[in-house]
C-alpha atoms as a PDB file:
ATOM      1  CA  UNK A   1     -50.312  78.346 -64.978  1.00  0.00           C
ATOM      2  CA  UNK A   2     -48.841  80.594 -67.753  1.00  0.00           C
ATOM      3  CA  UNK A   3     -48.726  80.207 -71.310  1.00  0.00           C
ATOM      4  CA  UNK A   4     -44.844  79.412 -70.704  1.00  0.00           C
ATOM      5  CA  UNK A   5     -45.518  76.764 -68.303  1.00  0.00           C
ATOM      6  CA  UNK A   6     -47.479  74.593 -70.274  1.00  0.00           C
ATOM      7  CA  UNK A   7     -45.731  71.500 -71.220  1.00  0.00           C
ATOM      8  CA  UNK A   8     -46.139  69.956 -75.111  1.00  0.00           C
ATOM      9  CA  UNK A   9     -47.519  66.528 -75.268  1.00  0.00           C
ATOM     10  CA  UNK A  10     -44.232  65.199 -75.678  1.00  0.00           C
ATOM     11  CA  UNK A  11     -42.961  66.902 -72.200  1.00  0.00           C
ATOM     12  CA  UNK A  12     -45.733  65.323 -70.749  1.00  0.00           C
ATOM     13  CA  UNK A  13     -45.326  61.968 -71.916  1.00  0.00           C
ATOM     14  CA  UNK A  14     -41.460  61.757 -70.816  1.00  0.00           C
ATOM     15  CA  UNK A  15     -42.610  63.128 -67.039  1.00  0.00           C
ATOM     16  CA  UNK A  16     -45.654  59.972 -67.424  1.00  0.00           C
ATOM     17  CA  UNK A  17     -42.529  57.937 -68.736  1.00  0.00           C
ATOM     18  CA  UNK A  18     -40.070  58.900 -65.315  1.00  0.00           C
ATOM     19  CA  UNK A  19     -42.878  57.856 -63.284  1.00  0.00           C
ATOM     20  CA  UNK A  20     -43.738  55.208 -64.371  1.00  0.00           C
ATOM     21  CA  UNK A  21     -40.238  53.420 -65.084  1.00  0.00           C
ATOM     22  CA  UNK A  22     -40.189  54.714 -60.660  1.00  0.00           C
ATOM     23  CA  UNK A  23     -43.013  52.333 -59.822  1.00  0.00           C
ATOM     24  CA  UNK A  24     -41.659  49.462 -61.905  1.00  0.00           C
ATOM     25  CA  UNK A  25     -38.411  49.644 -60.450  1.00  0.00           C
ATOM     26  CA  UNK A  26     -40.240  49.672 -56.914  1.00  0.00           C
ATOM     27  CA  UNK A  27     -41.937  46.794 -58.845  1.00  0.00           C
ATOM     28  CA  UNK A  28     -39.090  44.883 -59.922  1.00  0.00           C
ATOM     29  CA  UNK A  29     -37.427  45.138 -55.949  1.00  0.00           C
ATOM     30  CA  UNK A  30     -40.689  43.859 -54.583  1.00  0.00           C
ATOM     31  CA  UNK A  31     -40.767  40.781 -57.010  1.00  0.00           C
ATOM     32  CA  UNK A  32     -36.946  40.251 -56.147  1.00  0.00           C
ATOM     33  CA  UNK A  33     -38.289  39.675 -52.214  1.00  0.00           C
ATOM     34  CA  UNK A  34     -40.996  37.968 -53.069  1.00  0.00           C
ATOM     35  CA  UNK A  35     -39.035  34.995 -54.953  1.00  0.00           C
ATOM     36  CA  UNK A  36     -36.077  35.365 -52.113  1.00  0.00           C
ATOM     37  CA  UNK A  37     -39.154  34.803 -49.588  1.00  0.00           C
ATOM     38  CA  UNK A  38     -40.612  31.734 -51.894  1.00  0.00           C
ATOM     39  CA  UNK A  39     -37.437  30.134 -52.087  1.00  0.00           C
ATOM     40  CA  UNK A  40     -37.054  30.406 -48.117  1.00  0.00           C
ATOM     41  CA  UNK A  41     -40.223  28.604 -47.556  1.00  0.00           C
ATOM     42  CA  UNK A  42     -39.615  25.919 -49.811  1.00  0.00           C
ATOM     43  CA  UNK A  43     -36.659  25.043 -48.025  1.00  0.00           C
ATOM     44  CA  UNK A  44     -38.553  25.625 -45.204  1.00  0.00           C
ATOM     45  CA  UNK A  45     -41.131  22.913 -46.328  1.00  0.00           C
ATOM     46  CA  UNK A  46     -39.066  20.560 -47.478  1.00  0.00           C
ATOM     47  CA  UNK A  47     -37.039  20.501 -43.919  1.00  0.00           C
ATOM     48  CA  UNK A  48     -40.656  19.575 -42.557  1.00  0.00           C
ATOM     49  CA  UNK A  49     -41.291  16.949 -44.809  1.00  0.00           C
ATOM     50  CA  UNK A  50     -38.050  15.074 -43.679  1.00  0.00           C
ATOM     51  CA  UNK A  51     -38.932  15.541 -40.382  1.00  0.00           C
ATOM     52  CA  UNK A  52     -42.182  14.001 -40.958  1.00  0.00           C
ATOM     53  CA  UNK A  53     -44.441  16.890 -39.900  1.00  0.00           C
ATOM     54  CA  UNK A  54     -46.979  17.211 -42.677  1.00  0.00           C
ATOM     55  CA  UNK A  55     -49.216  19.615 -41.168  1.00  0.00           C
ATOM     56  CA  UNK A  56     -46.520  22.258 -40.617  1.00  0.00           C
ATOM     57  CA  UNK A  57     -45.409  21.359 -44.572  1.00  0.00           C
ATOM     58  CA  UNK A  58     -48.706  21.744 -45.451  1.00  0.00           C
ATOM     59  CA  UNK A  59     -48.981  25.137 -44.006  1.00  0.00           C
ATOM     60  CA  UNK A  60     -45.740  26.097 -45.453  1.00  0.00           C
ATOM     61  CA  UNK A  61     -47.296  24.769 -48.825  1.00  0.00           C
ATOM     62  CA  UNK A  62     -50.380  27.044 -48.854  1.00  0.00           C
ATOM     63  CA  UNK A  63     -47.804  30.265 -47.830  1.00  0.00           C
ATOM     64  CA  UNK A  64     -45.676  29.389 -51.354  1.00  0.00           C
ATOM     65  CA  UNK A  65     -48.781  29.038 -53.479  1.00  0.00           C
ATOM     66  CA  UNK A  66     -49.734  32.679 -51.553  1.00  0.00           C
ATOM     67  CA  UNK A  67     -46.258  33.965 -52.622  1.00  0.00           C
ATOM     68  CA  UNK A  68     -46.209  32.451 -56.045  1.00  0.00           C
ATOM     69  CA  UNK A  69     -49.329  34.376 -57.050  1.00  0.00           C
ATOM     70  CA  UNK A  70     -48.437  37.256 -55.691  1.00  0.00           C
ATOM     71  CA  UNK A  71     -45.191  37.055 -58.447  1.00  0.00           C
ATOM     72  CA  UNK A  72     -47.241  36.690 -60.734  1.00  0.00           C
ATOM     73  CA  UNK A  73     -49.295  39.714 -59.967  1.00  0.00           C
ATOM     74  CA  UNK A  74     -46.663  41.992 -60.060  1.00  0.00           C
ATOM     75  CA  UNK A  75     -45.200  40.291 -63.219  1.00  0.00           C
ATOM     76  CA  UNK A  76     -49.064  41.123 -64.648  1.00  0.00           C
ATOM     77  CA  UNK A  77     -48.723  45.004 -63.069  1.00  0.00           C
ATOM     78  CA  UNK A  78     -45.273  45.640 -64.411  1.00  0.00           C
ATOM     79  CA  UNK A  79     -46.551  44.581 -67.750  1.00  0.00           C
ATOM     80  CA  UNK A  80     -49.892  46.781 -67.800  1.00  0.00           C
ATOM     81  CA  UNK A  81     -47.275  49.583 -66.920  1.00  0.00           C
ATOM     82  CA  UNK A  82     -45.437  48.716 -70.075  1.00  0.00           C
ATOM     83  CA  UNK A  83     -48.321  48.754 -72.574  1.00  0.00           C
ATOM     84  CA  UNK A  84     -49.356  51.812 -71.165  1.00  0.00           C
ATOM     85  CA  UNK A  85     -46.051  53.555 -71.950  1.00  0.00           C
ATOM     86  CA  UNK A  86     -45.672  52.127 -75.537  1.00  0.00           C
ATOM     87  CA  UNK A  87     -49.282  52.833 -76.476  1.00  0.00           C
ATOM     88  CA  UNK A  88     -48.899  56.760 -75.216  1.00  0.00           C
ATOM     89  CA  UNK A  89     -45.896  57.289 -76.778  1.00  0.00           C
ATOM     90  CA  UNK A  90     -47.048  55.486 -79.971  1.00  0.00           C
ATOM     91  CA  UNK A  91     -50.578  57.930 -79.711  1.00  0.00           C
ATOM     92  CA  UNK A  92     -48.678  61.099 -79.565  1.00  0.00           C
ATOM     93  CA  UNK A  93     -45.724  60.074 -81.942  1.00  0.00           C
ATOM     94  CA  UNK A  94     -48.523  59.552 -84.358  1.00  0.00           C
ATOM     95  CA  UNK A  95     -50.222  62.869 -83.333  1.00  0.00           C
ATOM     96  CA  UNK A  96     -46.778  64.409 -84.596  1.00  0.00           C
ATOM     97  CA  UNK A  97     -47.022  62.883 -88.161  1.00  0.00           C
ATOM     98  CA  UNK A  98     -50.004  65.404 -88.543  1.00  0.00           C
ATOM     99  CA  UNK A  99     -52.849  63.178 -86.851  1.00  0.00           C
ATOM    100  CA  UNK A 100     -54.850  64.326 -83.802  1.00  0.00           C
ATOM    101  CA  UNK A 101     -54.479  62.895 -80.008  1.00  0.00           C
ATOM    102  CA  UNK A 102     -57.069  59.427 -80.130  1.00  0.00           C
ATOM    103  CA  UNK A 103     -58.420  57.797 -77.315  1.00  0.00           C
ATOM    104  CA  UNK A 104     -56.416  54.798 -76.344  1.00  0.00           C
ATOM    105  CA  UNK A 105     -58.729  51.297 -75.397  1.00  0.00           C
ATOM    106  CA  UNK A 106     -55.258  49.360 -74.466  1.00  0.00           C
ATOM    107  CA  UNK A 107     -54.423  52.358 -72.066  1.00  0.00           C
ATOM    108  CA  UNK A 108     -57.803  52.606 -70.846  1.00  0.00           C
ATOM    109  CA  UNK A 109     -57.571  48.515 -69.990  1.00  0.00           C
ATOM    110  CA  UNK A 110     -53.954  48.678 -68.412  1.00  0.00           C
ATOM    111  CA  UNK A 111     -55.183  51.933 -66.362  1.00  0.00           C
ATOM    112  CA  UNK A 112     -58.080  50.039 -65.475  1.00  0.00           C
ATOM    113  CA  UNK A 113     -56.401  47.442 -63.861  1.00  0.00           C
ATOM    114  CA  UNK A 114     -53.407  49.622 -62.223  1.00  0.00           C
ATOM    115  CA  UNK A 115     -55.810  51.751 -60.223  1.00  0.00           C
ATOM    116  CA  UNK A 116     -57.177  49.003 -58.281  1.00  0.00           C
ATOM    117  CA  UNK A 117     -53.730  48.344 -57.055  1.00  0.00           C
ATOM    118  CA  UNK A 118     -53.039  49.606 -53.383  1.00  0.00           C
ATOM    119  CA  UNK A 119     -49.468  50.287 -53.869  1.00  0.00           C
ATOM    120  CA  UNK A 120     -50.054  52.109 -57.274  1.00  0.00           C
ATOM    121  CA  UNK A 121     -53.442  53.906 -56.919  1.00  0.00           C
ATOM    122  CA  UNK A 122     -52.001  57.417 -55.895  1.00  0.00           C
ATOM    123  CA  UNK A 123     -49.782  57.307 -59.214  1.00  0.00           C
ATOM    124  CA  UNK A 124     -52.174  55.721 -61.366  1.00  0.00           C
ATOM    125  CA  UNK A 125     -55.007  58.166 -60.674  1.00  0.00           C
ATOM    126  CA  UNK A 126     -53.111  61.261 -60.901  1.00  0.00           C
ATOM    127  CA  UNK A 127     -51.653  59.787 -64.187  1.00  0.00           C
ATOM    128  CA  UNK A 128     -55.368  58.985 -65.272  1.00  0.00           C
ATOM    129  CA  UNK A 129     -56.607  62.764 -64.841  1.00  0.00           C
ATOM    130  CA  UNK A 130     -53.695  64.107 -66.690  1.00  0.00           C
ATOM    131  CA  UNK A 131     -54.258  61.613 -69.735  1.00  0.00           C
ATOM    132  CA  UNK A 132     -57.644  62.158 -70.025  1.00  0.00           C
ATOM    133  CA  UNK A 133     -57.533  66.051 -69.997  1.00  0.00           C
ATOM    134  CA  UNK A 134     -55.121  65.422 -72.739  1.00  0.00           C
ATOM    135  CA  UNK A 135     -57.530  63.011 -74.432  1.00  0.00           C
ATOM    136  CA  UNK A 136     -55.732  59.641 -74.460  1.00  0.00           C
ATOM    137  CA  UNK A 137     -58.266  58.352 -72.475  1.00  0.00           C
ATOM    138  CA  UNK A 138     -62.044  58.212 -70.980  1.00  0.00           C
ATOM    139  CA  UNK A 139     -62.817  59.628 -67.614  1.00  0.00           C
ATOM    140  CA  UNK A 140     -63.135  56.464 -65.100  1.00  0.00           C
ATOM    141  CA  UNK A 141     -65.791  55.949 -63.244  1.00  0.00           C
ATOM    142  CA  UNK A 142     -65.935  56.003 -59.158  1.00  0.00           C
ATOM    143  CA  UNK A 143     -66.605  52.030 -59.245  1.00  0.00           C
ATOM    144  CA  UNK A 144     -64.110  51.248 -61.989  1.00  0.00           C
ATOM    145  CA  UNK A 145     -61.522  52.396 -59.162  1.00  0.00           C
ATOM    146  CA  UNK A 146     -62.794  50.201 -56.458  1.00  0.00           C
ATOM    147  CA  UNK A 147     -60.674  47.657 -54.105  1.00  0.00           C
ATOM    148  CA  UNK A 148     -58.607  45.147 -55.991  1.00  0.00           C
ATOM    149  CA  UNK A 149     -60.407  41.449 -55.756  1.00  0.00           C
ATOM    150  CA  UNK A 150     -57.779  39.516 -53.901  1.00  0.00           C
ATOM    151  CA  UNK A 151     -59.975  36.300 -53.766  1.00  0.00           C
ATOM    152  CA  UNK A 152     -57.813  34.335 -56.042  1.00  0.00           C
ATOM    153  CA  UNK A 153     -54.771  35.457 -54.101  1.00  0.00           C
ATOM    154  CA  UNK A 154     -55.962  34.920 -50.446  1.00  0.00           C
ATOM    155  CA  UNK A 155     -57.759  31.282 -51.400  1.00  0.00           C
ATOM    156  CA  UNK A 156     -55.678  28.791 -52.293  1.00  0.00           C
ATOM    157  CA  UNK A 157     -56.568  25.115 -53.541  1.00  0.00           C
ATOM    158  CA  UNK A 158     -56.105  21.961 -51.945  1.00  0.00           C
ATOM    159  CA  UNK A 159     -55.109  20.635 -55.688  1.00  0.00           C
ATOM    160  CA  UNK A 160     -52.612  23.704 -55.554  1.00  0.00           C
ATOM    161  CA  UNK A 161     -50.968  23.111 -52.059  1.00  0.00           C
ATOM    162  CA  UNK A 162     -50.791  19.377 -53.052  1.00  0.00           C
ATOM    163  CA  UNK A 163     -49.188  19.956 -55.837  1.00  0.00           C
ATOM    164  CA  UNK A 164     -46.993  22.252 -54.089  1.00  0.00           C
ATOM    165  CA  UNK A 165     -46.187  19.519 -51.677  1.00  0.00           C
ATOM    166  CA  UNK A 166     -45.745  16.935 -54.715  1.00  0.00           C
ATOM    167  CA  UNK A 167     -43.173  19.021 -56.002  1.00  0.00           C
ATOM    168  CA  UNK A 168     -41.114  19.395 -52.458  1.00  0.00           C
ATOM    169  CA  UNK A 169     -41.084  15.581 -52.074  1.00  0.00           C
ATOM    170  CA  UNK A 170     -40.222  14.618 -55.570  1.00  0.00           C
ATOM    171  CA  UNK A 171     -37.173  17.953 -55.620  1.00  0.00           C
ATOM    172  CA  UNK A 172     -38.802  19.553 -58.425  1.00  0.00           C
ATOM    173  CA  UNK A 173     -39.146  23.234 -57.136  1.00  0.00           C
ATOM    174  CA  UNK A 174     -40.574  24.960 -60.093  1.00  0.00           C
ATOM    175  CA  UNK A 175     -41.115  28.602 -58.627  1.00  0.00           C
ATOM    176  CA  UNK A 176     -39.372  31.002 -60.534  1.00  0.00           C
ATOM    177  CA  UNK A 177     -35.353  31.673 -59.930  1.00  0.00           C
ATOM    178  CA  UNK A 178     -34.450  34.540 -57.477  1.00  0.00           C
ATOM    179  CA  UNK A 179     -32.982  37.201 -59.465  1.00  0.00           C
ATOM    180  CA  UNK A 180     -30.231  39.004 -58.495  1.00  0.00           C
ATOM    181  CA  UNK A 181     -29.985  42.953 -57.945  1.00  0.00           C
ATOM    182  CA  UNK A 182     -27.105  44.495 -56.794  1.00  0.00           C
ATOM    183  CA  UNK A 183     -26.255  48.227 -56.489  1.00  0.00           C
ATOM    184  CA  UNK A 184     -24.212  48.318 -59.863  1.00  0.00           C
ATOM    185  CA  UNK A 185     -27.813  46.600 -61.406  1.00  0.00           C
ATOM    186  CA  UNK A 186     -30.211  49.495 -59.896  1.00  0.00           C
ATOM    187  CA  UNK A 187     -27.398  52.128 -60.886  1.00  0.00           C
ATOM    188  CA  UNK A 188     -27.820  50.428 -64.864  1.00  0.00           C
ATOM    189  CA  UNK A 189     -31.220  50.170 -64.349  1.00  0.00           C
ATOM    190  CA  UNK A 190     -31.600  53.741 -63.810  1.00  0.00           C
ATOM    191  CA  UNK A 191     -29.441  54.703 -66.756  1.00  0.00           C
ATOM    192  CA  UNK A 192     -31.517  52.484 -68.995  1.00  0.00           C
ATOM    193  CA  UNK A 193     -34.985  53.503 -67.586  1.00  0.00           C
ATOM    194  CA  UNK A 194     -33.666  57.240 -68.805  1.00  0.00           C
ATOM    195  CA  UNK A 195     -32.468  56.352 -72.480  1.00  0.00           C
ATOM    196  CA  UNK A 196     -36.056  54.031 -72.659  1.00  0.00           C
ATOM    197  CA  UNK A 197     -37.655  57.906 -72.496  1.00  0.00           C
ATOM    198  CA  UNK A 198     -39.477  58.544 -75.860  1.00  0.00           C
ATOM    199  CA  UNK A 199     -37.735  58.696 -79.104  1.00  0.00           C
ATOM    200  CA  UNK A 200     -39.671  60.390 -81.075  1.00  0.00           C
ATOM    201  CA  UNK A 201     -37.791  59.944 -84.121  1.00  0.00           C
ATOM    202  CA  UNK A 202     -37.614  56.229 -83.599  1.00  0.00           C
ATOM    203  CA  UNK A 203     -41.168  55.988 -83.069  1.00  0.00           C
ATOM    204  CA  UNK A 204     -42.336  57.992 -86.213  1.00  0.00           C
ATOM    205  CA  UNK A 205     -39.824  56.062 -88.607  1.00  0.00           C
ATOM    206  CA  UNK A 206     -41.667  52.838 -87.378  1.00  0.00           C
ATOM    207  CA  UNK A 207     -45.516  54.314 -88.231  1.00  0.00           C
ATOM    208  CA  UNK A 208     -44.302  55.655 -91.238  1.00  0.00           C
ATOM    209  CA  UNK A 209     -42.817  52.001 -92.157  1.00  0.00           C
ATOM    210  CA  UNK A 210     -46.379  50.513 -91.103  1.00  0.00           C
ATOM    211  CA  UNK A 211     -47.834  53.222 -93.330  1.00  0.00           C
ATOM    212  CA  UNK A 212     -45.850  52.936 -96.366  1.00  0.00           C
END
């Protein structure tokens, strides 16, 4: 690569920033079918119930407490995502006010957790190479990149399905309301995911107010 083709830090950090606000728009769709599914099996369960087939409820139980974790996991990634964007830009926004690049602990945590995520783990370790040549972070070790635990998603309670169940015969659903994404939503999405890019003067007015 030539001295031309280098990109500043800020260059960089707007390319992290595109791909980034990518995966939590794949994110955001994935939660979308996962509360569509939830809501399906709910009704699902509660159509059992009436018909007096507990065992088939009960199995449709253990399948929303499955899905209702799993929300909540990708609530949990799209947030690591976020705290990873604010602290990089905040890192090299101070870098500009005549500071040097520091290493990062939240970023290190977030990345931590992102790269043990199947669906992210391509993105997340290419990003985690690139910040840590640039210094924003610690190299990861091998074993700090294994297989995410899904224990606590697979294995689900009794006291969890019958609470599930508790909820289906008393009407109180409390899963989470399906939101709803249309194509004019994705399009503003996308227009908003590009004006979130840094803002470099923003950013340095707001240190220089914690400063002064």
């Amino acid at each position: 690569m030539g001295i031309f083709d280098r990109k500043t830090p800020q260059e960089q950090v707007r390319e992290w920033d595109r791909t980034l606000n990518k995966e939590k728009r794949s994110i955001e769709r994935e939660i979308l079918q996962c509360q569509r599914n939830v809501k399906k099996l709910e009704s699902e369960c509660k159509a059992m119930h009436k018909k007096n087939q507990p065992q088939a409820a009960k199995t449709l139980a253990k399948q929303i407490v499955q899905g209702r974790k799993m929300i909540t996991r990708l609530h949990a990634n799209k947030a690591n995502i976020n705290s990873i964007q604010l602290n990089v830009k905040q890192q090299v926004a101070t870098a500009r006010l005549g500071g040097a690049l520091q290493k990062s602990t939240e970023v290190m945590k977030a990345m931590q957790k992102l790269v043990k995520v199947p669906e992210l783990m391509g993105t997340m370790r290419g990003l985690q190479k690139e910040m840590t040549k640039m210094g924003i972070i610690e190299e990861m070790m091998e074993d700090a990149m294994g297989d995410m635990e899904d224990d606590d998603l697979v294995q689900e309670t009794e006291e969890e399905v019958t609470r599930v169940l508790a909820e289906i015969i008393d009407g109180k659903i409390s899963s989470v309301p399906v939101s709803r994404v249309g194509p004019e939503e994705t399009a503003e999405a996308d227009e908003v995911a590009d004006e979130e890019e840094m803002d470099d003067g923003e950013l340095q007015r707001r240190l220089q107010q914690l400063q002064s």
